[in-house]
Protein backbone atom coordinates (compact mmCIF):
# COMPACT_ATOMS: atom_id res chain seq x y z
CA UNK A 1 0.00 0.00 0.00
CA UNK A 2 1.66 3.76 -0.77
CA UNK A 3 1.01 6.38 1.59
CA UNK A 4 1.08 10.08 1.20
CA UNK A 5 2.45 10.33 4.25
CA UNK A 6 4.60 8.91 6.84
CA UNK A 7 5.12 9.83 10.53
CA UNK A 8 7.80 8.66 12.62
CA UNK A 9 7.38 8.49 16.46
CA UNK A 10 3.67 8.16 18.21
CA UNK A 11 3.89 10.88 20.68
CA UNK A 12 1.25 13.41 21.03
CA UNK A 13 3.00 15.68 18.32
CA UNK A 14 3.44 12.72 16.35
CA UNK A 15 -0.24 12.23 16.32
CA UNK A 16 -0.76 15.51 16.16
CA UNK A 17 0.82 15.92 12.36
CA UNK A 18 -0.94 12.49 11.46
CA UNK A 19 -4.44 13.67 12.30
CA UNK A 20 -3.96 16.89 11.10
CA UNK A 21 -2.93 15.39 7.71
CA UNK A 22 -5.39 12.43 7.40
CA UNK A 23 -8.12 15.25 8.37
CA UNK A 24 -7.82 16.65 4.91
CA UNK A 25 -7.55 13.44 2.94
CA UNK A 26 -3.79 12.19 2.95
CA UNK A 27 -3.21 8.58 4.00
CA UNK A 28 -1.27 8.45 6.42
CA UNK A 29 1.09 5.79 8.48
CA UNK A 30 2.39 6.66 11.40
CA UNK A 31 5.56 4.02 12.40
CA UNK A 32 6.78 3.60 16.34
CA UNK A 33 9.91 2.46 17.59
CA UNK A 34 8.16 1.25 20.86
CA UNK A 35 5.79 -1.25 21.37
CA UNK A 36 3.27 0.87 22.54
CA UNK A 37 2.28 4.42 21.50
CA UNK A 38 2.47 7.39 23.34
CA UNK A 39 6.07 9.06 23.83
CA UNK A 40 5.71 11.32 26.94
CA UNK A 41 2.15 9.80 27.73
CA UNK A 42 2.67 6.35 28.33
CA UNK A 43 1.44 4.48 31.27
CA UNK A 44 2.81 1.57 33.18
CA UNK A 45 2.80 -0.54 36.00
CA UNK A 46 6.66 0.15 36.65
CA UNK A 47 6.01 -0.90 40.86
CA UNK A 48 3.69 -3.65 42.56
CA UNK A 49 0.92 -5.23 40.86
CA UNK A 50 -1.60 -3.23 40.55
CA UNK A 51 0.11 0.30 40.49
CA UNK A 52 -0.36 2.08 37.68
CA UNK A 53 2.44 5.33 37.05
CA UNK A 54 2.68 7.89 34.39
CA UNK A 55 6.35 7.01 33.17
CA UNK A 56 6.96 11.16 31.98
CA UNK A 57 3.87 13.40 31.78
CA UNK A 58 1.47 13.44 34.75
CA UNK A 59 -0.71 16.45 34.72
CA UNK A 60 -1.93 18.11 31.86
CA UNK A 61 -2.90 21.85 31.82
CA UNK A 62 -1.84 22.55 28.39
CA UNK A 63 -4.34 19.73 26.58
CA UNK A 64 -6.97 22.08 27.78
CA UNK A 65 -5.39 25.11 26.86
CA UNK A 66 -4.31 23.48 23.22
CA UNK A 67 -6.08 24.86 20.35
CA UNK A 68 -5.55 21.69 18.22
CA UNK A 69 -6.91 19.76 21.56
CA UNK A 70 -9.76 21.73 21.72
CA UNK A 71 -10.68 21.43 18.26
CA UNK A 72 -10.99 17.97 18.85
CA UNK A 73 -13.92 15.73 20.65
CA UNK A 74 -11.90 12.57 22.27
CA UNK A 75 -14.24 12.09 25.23
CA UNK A 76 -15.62 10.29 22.39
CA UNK A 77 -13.02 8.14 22.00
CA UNK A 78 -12.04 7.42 25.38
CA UNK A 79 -10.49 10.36 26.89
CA UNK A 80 -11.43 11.16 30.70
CA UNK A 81 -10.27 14.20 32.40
CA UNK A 82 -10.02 14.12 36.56
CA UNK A 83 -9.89 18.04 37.86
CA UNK A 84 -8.34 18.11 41.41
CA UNK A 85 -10.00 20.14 44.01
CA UNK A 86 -6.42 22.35 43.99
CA UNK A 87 -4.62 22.39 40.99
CA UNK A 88 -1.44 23.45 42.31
CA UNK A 89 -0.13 23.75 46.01
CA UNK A 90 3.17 24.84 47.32
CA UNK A 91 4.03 24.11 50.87
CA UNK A 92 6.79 26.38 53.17
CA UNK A 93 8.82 25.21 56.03
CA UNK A 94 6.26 26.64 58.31
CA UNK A 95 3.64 24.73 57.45
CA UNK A 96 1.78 27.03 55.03
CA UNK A 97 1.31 27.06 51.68
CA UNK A 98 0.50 29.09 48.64
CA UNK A 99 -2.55 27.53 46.51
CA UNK A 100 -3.48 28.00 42.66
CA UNK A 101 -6.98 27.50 42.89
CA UNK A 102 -10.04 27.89 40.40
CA UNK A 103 -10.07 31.39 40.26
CA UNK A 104 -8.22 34.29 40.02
CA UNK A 105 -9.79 35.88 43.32
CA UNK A 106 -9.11 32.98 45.37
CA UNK A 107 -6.04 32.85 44.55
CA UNK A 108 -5.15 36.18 44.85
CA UNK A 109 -6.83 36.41 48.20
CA UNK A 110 -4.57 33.85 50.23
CA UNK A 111 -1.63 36.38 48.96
CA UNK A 112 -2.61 38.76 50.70
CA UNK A 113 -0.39 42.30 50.12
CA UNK A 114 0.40 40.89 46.83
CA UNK A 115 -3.54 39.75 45.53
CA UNK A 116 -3.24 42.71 42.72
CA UNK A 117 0.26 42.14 41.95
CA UNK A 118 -0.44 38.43 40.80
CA UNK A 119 -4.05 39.53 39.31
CA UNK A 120 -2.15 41.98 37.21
CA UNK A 121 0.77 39.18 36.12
CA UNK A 122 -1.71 36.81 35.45
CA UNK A 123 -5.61 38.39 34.53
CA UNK A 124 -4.85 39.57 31.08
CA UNK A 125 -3.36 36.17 29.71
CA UNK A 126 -7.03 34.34 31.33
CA UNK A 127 -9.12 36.83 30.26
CA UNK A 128 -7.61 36.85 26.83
CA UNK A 129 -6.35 33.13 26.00
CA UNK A 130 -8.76 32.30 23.33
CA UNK A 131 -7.40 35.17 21.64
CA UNK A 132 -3.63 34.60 22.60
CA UNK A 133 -3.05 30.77 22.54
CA UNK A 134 -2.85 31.12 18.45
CA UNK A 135 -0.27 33.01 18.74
CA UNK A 136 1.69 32.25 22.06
CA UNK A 137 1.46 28.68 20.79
CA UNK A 138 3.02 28.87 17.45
CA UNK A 139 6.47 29.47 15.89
CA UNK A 140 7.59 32.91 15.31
CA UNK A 141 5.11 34.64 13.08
CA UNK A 142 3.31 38.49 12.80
CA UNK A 143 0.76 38.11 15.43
CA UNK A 144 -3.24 37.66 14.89
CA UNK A 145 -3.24 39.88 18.10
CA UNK A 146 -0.61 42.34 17.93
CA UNK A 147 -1.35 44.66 21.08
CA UNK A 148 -2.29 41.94 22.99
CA UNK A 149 0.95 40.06 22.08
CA UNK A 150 2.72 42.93 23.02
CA UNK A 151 1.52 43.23 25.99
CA UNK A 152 2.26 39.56 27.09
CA UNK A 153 5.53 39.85 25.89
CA UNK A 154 6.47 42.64 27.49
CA UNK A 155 6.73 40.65 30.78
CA UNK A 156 6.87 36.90 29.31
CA UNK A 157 10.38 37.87 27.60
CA UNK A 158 11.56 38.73 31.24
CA UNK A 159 13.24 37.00 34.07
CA UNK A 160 11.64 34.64 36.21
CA UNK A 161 13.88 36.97 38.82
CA UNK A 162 12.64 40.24 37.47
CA UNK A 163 9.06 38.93 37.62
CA UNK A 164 9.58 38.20 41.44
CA UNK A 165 10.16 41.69 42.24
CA UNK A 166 6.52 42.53 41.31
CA UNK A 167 5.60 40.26 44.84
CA UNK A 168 6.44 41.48 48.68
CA UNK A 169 5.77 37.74 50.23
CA UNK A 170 6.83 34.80 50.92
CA UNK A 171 3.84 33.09 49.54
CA UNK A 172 3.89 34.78 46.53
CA UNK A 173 7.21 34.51 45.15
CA UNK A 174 7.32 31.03 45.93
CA UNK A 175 4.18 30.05 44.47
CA UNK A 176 5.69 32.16 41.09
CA UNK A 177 9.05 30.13 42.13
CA UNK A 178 7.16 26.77 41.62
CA UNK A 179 5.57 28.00 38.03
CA UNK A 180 8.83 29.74 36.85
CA UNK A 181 10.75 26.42 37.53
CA UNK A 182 8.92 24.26 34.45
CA UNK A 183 10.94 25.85 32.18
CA UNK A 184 14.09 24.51 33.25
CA UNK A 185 16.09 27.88 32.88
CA UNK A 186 17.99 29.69 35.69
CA UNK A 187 15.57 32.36 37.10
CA UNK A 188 18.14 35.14 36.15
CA UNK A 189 17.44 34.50 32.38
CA UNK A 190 15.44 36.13 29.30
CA UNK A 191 12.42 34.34 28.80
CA UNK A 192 11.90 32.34 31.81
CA UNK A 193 8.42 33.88 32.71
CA UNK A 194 7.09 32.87 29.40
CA UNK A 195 6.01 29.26 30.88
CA UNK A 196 5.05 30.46 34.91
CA UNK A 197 2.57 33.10 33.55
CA UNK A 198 1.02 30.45 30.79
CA UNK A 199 0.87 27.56 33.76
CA UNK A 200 -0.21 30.31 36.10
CA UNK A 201 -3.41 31.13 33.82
CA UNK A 202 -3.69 27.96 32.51
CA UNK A 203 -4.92 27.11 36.50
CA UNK A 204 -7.73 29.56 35.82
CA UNK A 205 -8.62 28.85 32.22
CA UNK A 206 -8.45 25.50 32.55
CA UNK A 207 -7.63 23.76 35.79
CA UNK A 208 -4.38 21.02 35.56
CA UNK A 209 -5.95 18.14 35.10
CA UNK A 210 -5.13 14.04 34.93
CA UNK A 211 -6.12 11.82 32.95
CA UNK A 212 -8.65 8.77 34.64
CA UNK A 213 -6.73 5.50 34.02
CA UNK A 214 -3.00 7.29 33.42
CA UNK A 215 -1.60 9.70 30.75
CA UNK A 216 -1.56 6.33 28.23
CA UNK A 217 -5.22 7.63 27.54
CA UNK A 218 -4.25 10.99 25.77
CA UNK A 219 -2.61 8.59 22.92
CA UNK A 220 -4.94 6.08 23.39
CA UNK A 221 -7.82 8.18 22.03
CA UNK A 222 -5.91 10.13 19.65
CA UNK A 223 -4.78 6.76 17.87
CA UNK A 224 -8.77 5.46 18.31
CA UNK A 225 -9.77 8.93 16.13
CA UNK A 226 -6.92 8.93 13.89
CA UNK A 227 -7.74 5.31 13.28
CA UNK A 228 -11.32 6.24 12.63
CA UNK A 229 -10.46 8.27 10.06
CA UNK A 230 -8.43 5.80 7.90
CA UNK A 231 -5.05 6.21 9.47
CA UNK A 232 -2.70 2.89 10.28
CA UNK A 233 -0.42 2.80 12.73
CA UNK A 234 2.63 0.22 13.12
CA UNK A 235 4.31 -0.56 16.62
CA UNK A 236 7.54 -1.83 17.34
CA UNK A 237 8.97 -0.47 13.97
CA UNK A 238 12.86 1.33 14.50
CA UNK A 239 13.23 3.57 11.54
CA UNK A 240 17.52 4.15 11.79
CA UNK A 241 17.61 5.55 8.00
CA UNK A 242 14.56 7.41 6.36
CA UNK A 243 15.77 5.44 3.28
CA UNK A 244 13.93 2.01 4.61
CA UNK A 245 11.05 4.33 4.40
CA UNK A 246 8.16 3.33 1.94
CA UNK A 247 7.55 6.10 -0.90
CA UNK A 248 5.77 9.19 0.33
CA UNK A 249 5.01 12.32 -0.58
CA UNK A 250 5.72 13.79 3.32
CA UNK A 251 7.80 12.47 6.02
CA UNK A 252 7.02 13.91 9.36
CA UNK A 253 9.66 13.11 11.85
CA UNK A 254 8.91 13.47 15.51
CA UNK A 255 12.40 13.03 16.68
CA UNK A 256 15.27 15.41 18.45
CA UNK A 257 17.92 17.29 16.01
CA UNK A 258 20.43 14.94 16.83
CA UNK A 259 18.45 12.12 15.82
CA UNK A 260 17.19 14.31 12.45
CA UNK A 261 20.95 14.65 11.69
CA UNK A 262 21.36 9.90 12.24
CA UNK A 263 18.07 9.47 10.12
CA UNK A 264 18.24 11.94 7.22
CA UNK A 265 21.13 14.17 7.75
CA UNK A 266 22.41 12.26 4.25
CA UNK A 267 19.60 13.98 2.54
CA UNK A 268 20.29 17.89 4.06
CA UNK A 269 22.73 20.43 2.95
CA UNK A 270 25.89 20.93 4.85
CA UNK A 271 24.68 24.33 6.12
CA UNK A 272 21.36 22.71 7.72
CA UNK A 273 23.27 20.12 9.04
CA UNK A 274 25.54 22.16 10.73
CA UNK A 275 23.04 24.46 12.00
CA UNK A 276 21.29 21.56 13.89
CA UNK A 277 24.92 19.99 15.52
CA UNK A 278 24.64 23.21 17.20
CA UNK A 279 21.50 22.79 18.63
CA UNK A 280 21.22 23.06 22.77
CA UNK A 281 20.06 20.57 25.67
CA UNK A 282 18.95 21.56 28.66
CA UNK A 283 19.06 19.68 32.33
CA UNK A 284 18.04 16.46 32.46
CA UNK A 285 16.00 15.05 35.08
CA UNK A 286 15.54 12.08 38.02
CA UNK A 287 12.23 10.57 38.27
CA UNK A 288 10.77 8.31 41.12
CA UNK A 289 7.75 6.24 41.17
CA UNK A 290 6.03 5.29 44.48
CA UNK A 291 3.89 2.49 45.82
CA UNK A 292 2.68 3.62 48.69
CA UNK A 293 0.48 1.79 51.43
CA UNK A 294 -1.69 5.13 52.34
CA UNK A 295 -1.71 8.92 51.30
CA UNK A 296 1.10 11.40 50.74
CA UNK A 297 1.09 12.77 54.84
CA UNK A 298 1.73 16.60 54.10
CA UNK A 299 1.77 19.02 56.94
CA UNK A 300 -0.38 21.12 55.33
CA UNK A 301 -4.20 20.21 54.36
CA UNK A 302 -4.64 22.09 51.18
CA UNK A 303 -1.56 19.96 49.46
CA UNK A 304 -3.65 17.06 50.33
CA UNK A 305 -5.91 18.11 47.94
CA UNK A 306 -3.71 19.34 45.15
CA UNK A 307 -2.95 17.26 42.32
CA UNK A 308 0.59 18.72 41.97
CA UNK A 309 2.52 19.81 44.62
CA UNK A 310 5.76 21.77 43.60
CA UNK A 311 8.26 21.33 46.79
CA UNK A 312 11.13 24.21 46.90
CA UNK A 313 9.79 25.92 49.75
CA UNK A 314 11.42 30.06 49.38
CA UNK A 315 12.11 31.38 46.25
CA UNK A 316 15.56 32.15 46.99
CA UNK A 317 16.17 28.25 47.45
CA UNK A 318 14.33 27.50 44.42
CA UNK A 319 16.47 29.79 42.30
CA UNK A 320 19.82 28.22 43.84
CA UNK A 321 18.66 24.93 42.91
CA UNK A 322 17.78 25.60 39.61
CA UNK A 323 20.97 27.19 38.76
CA UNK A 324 23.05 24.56 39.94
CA UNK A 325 21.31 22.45 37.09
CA UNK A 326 23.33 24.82 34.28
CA UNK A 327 26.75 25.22 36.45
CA UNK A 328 26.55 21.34 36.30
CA UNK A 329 26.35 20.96 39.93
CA UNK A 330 23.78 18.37 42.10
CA UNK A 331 21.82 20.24 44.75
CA UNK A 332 20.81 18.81 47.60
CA UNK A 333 17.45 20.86 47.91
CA UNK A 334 16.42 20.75 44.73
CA UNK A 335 13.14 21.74 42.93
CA UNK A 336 10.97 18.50 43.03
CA UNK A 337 7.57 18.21 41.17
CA UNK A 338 5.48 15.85 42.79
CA UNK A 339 1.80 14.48 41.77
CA UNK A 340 -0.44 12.53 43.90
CA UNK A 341 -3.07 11.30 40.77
CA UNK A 342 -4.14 8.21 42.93
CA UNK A 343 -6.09 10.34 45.46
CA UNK A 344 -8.48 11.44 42.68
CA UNK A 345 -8.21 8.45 40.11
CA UNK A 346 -9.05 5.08 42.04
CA UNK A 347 -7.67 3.18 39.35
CA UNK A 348 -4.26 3.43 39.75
CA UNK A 349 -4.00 2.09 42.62
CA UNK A 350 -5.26 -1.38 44.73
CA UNK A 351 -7.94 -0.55 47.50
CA UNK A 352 -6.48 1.44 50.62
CA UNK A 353 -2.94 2.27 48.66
CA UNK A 354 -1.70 5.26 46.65
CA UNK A 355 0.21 6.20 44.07
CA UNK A 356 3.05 9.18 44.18
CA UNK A 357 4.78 10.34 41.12
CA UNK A 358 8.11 13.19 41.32
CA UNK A 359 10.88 14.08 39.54
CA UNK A 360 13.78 16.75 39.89
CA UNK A 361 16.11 18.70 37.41
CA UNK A 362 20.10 17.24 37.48
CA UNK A 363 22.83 18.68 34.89
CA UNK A 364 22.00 17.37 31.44
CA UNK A 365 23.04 13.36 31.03
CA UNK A 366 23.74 13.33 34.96
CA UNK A 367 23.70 9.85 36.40
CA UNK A 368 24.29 10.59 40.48
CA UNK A 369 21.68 8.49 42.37
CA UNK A 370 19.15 11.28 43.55
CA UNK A 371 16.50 9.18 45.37
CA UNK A 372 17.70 9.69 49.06
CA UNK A 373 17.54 13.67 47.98
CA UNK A 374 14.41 13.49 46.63
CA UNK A 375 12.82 11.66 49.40
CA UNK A 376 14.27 13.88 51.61
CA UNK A 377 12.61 16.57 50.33
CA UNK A 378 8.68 14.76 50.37
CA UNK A 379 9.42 13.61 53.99
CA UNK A 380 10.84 17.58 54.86
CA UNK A 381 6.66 19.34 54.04
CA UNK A 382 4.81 15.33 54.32
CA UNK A 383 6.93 13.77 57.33
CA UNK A 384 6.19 10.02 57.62
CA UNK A 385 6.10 10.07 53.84
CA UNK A 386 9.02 7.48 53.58
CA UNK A 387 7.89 4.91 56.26
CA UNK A 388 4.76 4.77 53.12
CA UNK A 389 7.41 3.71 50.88
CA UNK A 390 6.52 -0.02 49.55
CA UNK A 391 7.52 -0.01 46.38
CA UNK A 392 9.60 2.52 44.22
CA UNK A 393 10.71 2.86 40.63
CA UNK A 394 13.73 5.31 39.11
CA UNK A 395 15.16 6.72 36.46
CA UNK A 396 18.09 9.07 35.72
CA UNK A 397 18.87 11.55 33.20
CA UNK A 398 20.64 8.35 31.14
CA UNK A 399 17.57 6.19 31.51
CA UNK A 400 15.13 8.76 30.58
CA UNK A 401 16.74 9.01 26.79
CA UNK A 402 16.71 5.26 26.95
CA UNK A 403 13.32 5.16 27.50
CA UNK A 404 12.58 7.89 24.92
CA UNK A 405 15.51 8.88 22.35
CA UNK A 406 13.73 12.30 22.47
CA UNK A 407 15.22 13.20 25.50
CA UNK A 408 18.77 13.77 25.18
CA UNK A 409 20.64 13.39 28.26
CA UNK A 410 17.16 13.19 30.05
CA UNK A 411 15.82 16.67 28.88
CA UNK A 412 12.05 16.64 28.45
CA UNK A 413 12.02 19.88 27.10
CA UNK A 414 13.20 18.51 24.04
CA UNK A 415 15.67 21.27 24.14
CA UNK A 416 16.85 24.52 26.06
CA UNK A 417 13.97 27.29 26.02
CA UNK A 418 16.20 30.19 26.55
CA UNK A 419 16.06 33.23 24.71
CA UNK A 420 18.42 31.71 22.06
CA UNK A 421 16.57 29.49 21.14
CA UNK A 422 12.92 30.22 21.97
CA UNK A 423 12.21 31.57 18.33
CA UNK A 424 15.25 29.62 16.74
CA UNK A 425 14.10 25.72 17.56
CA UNK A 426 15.66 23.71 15.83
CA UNK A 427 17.53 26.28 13.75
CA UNK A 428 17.15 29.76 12.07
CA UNK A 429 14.50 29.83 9.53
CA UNK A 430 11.56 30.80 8.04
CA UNK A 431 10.16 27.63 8.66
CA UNK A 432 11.49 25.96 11.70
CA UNK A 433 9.12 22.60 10.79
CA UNK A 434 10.59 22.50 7.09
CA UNK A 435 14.39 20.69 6.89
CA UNK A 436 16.77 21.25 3.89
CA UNK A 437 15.04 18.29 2.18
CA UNK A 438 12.15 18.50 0.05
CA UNK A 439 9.23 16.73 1.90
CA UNK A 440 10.71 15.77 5.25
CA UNK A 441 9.84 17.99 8.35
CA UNK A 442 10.32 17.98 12.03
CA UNK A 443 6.95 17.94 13.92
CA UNK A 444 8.76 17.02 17.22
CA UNK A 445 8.85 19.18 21.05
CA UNK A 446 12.32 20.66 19.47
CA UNK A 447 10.35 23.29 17.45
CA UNK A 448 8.20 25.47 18.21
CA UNK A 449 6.22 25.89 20.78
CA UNK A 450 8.11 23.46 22.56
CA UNK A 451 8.02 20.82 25.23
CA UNK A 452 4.42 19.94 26.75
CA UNK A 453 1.44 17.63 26.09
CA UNK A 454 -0.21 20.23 23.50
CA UNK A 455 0.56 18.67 20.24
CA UNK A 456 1.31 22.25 18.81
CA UNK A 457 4.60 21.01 17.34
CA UNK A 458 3.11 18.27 15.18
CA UNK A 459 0.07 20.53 14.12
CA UNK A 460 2.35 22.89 12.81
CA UNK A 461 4.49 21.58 11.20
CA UNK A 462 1.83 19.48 9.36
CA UNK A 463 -0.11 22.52 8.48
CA UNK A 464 3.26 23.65 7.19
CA UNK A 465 3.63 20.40 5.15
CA UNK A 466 0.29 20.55 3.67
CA UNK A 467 0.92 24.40 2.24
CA UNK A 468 4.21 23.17 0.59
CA UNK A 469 1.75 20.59 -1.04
């Protein structure tokens, strides 16, 4: 059978370019290396029998805020979102804690002297998304929106440090600490407020949900759909040369630069070529998986009832942590994101026990062991956390790019964010989705707009594909 197009890799932007492309009549195959779908949204029982753990992606506030999620129905083909009663929560040594709730004015409230100062930071990005997520979400391009762009720019091209001086307390530049910190960049760089203001709203657009059963259900539904539509989709198929490729018109390659370069770099021009060896990594990470016999004991109730908890505690310590990642240093308070999906999803765990799911950011490719750390810091804001402990399951920077040749040296990002390469991923161009090749693009999290369970990247760079056409 020919196809008019070929995908490579079965992560959400992978199946993001197929869908987009069999929508308007191509036939399309996608081809994964793995024997299961779903890149960053796989599920597994990686414990005890009957624990279920999200082996990358946990919580999902940009599905919701996705336009090319949105545009799609796949509650009817499986797809069950669980909204936690707190989205976010972020504990201090004192026992307290800064919230992200529903709503603006709740959240804003518990800040006290600083309830305008966050309104202002984050109000005009919630009241505005439908009108700014076609643009924030996109490569480089003259905006739809141009005031309003400007206007989020303005403070989204700061600092993640700069941003902090707009808050007076402790509460409030932590919480902003715990947002600031998904991007993976020091907080004294351009461009790290892009990604805290965008999670920030997405709390009050949105809410940060899970997904009922584990992340596996994201790709799950979007195979069921793309399959309803007369796509095909092969498992356990390693492509190592696009020339074992069947003709096609289009080959959409969901894969990092460096693996662009192994599987068609033959094909590019020397100039391309060299433009993507000088692509840049960011920090890796250390993830654990917990079996627990009972629920995540933190000291204070409202992280009980949060679906992520981001545990730092000051900003100050936050922002030392974080920088240690790029100065290729191991902290031993580091920045650990932690997700309790088991107290709202009964499935993913047996009657009685839990489920606790965390990782950390080390120095890109770092191997040390970081579990004792990590633990450390769950049993300093949930003491008797580790006497829970029945069952665990890790993986360092090394074994994350096993696990998914996306992530070089264990960065999920699929790439640094920084200023340098925020409009530049993979490389300087008109089209960052086209390659030097005639036909073959990169749909991957290494272009624009980057890392994150939205499937903007593979949208993109198929609607690039199918103007070309």
């Amino acid at each position: 059978m020919s196809y008019d197009a070929i995908v490579v890799g079965a992560g959400p932007n992978g199946l993001a370019a197929a869908i987009t492309l069999q929508q308007q009549g191509l036939q399309v195959l996608v081809l994964e290396a793995g024997d299961t779908i779903g890149g960053g949204t796989r599920t597994k029982a990686l414990t005890l029998p009957g624990f279920r753990h999200d082996v990358c992606s946990a919580i999902h506030p940009m599905l919701i805020m996705s336009p090319f999620f949105r545009g799609l129905s796949l509650q009817d083909y499986g797809l069950e979102l669980i909204y936690p009663a707190v989205a976010a929560a972020h504990p201090f040594d004192d026992g307290s804690a800064a919230v992200l709730q529903g709503s603006i004015a709740a959240t804003a409230a518990a800040l006290g002297p600083d309830a305008a100062a966050y309104a202002d930071l984050v109000g005009p990005v919630v009241e505005h998304w439908n009108e700014l997520s076609g643009d924030i979400l996109a490569p480089f391009h003259f905006p739809r929106h141009p005031w309003l762009m400007a206007c989020f720019g303005l403070t989204a091209l700061r600092s993640a440090a700069a941003v902090a001086k707009r808050f007076r307390t402790t509460a409030a530049k932590g919480l902003w600490a715990g947002m600031a910190a998904h991007s993976m960049l020091p907080f004294h760089y351009l461009s790290g407020a892009a990604i805290g203001i965008i999670l920030s709203a997405a709390g009050h657009v949105a809410g940060w949900p899970l997904v009922k059963g584990g992340s596996q259900g994201i790709a799950d539904a979007m195979a069921a759909y793309f399959l309803s539509l007369g796509g095909k989709i092969e498992t356990g198929i390693k492509v190592e040369n696009v020339d074992q490729l069947p003709p096609a018109r289009l080959l959409m390659l969901d894969v990092s630069p460096r693996q662009l370069i192994a599987l068609a770099g033959h094909r590019f021009s020397t100039g391309y070529t060299k433009a993507l060896g000088r692509y840049r990594y960011g920090p890796g990470v250390f993830k654990i998986d917990w079996a627990l016999d009972g629920p995540v004991p933190f000291t204070n109730p409202e992280c009980r009832q949060a679906g992520t908890v981001h545990l730092g505690n000051t900003f100050a310590e936050i922002a030392q942590a974080e920088r240690a990642n790029w100065q290729n240093e191991i902290s031993q308070k580091p920045f650990v994101l932690f997700a309790q999906q088991s107290l709202f999803d009964q499935t993913r765990a047996p009657q009685g026990h839990h489920t606790a799911w965390g990782y950390c950011h080390v120095p890109n490719g770092n191997t040390t062991d970081m579990t004792a750390i990590i633990e450390n810091q769950v049993e300093r804001f949930a003491p008797g956390f580790k006497k829970r402990v029945i069952g665990r399951h890790v993986m360092n920077a090394a074994d994350m790019q096993q696990y998914n040749a996306n992530y070089i040296g264990g960065d999920i990002n699929g790439g640094a964010i920084d200023i340098g390469q925020l409009f530049t991923r993979p490389v300087l161009s008109t089209s960052p989705y086209r390659t030097s090749a005639k036909g073959i693009y990169l749909c991957s999290a290494s272009t624009p707009p980057g890392g994150g369970v939205h499937g903007m990247c593979g949208y993109h760079a198929a609607v690039q594909a199918l103007k070309d056409l």
